[in-house]
N, C-alpha and C. Protein backbone atom coordinates (compact mmCIF):
# COMPACT_ATOMS: atom_id res chain seq x y z
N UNK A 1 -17.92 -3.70 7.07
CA UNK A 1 -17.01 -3.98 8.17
C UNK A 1 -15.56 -3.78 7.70
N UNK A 2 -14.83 -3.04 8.29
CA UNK A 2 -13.30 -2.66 8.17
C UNK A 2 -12.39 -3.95 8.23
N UNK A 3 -11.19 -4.01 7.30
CA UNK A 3 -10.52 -5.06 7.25
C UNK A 3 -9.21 -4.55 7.22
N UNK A 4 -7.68 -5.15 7.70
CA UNK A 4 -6.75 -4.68 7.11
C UNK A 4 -5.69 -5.77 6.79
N UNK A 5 -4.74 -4.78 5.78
CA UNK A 5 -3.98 -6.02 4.87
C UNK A 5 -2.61 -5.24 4.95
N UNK A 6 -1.79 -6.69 4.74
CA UNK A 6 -0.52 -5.50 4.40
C UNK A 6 -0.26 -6.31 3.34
N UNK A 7 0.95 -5.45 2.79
CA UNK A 7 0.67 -5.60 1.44
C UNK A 7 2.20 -5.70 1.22
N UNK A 8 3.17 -6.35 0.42
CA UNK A 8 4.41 -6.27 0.47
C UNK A 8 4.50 -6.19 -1.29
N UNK A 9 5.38 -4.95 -1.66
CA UNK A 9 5.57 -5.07 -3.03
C UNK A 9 6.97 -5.17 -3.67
N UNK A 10 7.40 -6.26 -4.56
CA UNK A 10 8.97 -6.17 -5.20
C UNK A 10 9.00 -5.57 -6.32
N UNK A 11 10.34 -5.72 -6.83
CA UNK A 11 10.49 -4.85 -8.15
C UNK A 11 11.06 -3.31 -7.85
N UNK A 12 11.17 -2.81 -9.38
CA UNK A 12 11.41 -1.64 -9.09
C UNK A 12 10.49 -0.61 -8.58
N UNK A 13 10.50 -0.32 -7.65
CA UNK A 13 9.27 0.14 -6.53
C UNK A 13 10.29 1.66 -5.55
N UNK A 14 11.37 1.90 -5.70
CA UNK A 14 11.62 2.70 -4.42
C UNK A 14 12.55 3.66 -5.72
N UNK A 15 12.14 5.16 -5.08
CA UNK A 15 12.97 5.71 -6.27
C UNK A 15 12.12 5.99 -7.59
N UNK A 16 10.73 6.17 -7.24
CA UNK A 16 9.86 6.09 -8.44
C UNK A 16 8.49 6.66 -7.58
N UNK A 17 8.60 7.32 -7.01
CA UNK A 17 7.71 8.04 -6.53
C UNK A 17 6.40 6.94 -5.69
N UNK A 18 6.80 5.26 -5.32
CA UNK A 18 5.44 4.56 -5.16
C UNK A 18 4.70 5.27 -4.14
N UNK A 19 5.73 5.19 -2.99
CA UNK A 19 4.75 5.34 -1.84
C UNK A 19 4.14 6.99 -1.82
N UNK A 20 4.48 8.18 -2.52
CA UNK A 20 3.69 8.83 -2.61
C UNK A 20 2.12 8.90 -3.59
N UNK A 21 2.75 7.78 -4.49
CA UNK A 21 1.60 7.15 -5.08
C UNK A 21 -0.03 6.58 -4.64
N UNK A 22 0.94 5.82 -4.23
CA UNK A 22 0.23 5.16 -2.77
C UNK A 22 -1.09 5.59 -1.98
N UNK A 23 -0.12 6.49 -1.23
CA UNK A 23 -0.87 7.66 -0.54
C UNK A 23 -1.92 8.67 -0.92
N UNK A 24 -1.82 9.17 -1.89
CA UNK A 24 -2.40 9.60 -2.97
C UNK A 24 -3.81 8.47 -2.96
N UNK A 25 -3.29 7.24 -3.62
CA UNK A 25 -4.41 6.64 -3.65
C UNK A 25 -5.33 5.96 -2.26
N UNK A 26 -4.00 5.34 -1.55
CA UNK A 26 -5.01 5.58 -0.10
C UNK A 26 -5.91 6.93 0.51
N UNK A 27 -5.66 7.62 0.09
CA UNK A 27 -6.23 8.54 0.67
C UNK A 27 -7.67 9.35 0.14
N UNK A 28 -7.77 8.71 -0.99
CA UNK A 28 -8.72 8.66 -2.66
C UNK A 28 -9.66 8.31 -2.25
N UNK A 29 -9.26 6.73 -1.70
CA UNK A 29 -10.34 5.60 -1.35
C UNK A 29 -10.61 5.47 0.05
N UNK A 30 -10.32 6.35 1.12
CA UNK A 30 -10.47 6.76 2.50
C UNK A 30 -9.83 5.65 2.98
N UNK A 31 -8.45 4.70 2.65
CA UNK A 31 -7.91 3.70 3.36
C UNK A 31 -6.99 4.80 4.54
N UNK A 32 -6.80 3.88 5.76
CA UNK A 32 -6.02 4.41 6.61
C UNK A 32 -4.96 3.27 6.81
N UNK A 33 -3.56 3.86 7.33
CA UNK A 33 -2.45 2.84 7.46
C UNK A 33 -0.73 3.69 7.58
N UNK A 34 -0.43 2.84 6.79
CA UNK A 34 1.65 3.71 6.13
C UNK A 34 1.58 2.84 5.17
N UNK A 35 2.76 3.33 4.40
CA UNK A 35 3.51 2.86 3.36
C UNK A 35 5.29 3.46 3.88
N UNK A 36 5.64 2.21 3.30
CA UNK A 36 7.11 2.33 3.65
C UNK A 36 8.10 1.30 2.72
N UNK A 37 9.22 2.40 2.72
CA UNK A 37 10.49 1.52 2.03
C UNK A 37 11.02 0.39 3.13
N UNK A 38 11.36 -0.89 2.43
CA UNK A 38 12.19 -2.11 3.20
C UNK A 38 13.96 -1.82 2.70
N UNK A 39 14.08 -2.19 3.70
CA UNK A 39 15.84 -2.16 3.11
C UNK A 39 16.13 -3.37 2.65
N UNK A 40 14.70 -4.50 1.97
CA UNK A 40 15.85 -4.88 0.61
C UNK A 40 14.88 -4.41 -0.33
N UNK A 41 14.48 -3.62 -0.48
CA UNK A 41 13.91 -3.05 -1.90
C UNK A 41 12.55 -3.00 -2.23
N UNK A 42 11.98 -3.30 -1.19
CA UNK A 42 10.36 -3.74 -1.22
C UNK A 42 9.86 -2.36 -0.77
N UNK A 43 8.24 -2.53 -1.11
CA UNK A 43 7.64 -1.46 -0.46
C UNK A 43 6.46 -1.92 0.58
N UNK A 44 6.67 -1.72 1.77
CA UNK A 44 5.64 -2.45 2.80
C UNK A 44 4.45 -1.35 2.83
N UNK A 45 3.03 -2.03 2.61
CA UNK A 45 1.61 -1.09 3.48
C UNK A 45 1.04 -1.88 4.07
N UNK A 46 0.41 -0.91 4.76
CA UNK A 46 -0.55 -1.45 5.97
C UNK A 46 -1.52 -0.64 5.91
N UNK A 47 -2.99 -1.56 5.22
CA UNK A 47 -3.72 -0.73 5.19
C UNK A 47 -5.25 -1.27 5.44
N UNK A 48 -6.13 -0.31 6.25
CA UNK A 48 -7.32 -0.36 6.65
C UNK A 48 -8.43 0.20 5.82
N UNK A 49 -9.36 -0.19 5.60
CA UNK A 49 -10.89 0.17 5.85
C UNK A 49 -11.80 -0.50 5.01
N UNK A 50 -12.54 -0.20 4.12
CA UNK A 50 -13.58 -0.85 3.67
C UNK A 50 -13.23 -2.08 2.43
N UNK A 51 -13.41 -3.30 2.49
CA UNK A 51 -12.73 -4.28 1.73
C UNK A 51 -12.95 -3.79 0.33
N UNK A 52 -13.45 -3.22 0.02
CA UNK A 52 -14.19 -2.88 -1.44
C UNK A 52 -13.04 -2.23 -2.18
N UNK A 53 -12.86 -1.09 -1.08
CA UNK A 53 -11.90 0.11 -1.55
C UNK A 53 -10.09 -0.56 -1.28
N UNK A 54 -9.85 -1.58 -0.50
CA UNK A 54 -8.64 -2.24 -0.21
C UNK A 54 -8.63 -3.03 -1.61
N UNK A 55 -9.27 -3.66 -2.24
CA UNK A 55 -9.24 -4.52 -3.12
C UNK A 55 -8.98 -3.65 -4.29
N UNK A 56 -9.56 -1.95 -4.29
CA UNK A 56 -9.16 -1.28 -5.16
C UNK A 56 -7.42 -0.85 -4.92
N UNK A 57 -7.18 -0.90 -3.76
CA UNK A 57 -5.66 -0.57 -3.60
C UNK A 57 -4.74 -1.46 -4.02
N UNK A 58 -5.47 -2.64 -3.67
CA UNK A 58 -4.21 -3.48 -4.41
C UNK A 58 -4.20 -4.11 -5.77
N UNK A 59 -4.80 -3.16 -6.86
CA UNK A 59 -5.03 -3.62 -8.10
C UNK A 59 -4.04 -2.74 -8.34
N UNK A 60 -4.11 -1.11 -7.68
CA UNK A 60 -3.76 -0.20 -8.01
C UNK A 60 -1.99 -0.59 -7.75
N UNK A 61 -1.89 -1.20 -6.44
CA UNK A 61 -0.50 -1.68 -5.99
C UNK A 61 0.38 -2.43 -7.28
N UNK A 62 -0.46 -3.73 -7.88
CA UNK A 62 0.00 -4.05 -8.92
C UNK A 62 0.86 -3.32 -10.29
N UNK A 63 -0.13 -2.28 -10.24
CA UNK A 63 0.24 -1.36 -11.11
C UNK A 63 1.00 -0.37 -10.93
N UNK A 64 0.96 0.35 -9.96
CA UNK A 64 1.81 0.87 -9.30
C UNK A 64 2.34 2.38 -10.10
N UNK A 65 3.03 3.04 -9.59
CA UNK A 65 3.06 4.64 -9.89
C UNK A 65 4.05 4.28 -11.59
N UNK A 66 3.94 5.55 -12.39
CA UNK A 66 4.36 5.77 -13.81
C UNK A 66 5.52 5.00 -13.95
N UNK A 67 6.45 5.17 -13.04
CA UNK A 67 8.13 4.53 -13.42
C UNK A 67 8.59 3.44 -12.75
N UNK A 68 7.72 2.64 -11.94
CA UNK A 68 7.66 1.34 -11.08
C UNK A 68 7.46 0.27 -11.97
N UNK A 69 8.20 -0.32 -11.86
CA UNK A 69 7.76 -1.91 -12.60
C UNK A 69 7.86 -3.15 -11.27
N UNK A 70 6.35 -3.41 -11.18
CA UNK A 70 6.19 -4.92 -10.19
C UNK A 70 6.79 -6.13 -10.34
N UNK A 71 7.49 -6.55 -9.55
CA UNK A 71 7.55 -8.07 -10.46
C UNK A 71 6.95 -9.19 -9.12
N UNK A 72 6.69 -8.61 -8.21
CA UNK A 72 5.59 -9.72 -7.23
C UNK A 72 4.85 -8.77 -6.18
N UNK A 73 3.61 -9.02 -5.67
CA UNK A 73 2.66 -8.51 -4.98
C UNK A 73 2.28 -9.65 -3.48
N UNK A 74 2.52 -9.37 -2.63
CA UNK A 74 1.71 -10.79 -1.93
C UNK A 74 0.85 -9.72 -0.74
N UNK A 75 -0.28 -10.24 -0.30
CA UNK A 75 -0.64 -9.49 1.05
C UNK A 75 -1.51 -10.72 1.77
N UNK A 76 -1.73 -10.00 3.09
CA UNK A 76 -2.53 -10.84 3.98
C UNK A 76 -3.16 -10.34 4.56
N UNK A 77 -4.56 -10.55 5.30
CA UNK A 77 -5.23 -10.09 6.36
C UNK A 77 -4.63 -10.30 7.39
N UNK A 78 -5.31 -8.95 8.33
CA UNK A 78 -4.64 -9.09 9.79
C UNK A 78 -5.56 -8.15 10.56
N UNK A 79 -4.88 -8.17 11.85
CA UNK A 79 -5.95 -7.56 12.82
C UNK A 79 -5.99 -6.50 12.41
N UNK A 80 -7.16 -5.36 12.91
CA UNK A 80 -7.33 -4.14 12.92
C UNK A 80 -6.67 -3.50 13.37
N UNK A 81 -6.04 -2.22 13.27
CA UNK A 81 -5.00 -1.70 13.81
C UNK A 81 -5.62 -0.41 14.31
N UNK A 82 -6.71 0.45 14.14
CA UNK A 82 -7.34 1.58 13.70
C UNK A 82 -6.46 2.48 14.03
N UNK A 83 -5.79 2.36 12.45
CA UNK A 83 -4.87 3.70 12.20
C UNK A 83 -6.08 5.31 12.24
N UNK A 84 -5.44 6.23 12.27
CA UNK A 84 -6.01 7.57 12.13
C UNK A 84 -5.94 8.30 11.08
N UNK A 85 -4.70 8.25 9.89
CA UNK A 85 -4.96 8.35 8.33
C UNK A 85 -3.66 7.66 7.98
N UNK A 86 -3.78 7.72 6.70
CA UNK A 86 -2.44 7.22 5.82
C UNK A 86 -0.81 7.80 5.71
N UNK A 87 -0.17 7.59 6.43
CA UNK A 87 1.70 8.01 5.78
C UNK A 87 2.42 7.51 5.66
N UNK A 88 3.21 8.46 4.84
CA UNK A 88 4.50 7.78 4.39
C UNK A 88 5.73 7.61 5.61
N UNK A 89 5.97 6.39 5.79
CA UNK A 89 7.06 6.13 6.97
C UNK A 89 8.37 6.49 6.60
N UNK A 90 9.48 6.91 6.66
CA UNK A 90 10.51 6.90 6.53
C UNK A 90 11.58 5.81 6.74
């Protein structure tokens, strides 16, 4: 059964390639959603589909692309949204 989460990430996160990261990996693990820059520095996703493969996204979130350094992760469940695939928002 499909679940979705969003996912809010701090740190150095924007300017480091995440959210193409991201995407990349949403798109790996067949999650559907966006990823997007916050204007204070965060990186927001929203992302759908199989809890298995979400739980793989946000290990991956933790870790995050080569030149990102995390310094907090938080997410939550929420309704279904049934996105149609994954992008990057502007």
């Amino acid at each position: 059964m499909p679940k979705c989460f969003s996912i809010s990430v701090s740190g150095k996160v924007q300017g480091v390639f995440y959210r193409a990261s991201a995407k990349e990996q949403a798109d790996r693990l067949k999650i559907k959603g966006f990823v997007r820059n916050e204007p204070d520095g965060r990186v927001y996703l929203e992302a759908e589909g199989d809890e298995a493969e979400l739980i793989k996204l946000i290990a991956w979130c933790k870790q995050g692309s080569p030149n990102s350094r995390i310094e907090h992760l938080e997410w939550h469940e929420r309704p279904l949204q049934n996105f149609g695939d994954f992008t990057i928002q502007k």
